[in-house]
Protein backbone atom coordinates (compact mmCIF):
# COMPACT_ATOMS: atom_id res chain seq x y z
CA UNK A 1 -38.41 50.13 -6.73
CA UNK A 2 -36.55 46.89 -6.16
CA UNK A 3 -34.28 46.48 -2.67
CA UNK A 4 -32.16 44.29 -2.54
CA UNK A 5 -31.98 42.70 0.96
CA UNK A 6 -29.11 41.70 3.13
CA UNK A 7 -27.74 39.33 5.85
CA UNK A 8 -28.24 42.74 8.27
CA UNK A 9 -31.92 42.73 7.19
CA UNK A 10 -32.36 39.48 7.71
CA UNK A 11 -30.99 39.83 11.51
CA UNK A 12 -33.47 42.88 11.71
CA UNK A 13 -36.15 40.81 10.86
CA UNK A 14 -35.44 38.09 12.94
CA UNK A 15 -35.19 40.69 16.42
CA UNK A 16 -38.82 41.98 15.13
CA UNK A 17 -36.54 45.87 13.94
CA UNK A 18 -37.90 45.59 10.46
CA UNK A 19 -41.34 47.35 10.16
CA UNK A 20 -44.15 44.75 9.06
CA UNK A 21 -44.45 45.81 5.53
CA UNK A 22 -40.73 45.23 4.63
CA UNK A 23 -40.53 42.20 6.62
CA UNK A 24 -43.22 40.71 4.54
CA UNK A 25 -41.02 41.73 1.55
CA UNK A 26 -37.89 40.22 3.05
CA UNK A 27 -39.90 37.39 3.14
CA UNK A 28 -41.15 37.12 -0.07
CA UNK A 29 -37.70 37.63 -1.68
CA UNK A 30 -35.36 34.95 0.49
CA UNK A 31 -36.85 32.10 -1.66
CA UNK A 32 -35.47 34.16 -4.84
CA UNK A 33 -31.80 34.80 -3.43
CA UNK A 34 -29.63 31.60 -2.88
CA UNK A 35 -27.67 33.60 -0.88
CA UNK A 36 -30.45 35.09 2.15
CA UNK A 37 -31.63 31.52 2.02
CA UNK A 38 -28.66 30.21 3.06
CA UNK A 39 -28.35 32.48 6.09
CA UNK A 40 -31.29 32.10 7.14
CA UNK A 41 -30.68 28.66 6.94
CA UNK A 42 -27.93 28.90 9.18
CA UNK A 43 -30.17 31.25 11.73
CA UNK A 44 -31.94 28.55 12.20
CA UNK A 45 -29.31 26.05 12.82
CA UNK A 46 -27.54 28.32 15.04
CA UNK A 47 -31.16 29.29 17.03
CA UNK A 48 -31.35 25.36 17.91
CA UNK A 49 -28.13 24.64 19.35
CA UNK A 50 -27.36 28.07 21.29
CA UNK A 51 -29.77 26.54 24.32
CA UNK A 52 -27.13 23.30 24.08
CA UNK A 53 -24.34 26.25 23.97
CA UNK A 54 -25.85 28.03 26.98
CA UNK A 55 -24.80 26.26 30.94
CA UNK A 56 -26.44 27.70 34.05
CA UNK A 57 -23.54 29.03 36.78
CA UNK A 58 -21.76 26.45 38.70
CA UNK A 59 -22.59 25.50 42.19
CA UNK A 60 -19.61 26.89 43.95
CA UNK A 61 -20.47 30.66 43.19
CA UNK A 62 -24.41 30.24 43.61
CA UNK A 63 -22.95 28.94 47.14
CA UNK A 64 -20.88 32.23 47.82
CA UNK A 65 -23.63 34.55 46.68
CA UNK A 66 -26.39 32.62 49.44
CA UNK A 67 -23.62 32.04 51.97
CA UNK A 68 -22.73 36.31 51.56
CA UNK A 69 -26.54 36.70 51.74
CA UNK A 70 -27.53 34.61 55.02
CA UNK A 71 -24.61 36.06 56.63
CA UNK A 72 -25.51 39.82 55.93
CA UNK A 73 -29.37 38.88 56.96
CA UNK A 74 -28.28 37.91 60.34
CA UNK A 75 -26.20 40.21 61.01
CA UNK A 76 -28.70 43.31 60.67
């Protein structure tokens, strides 16, 4: 029997949800649909820039949170 695999597979297989032996079918098949390439083209594009996406807190809040900490350390 032939599946036919799709964008959700592909994300299943990226998060490690797809069991082994379809994965390596998944695989196989992406270089035969233009389509599943193409995604997981974009996967790939999109899993290099999310760390250029991502920003740590500001300063102000990490501030509070210590300043709310130090305070309710001395006090007990």
């Amino acid at each position: 029997m032939i599946k036919n695999f799709t964008p959700n597979d592909v994300l299943k297989n990226q998060s490690g949800e797809l069991p082994t032996e379809e994965s390596e079918h998944l695989n196989a098949s992406i270089s035969e649909s233009p389509d599943l390439e193409t995604f997981v083209d974009a996967i790939k594009q999109l899993e290099k820039q999310v760390p250029t996406l991502l920003s740590g807190p500001s300063d102000r809040p990490l501030k509070n949170i210590m300043d709310y900490v130090k305070k309710n350390i001395k006090d007990k």
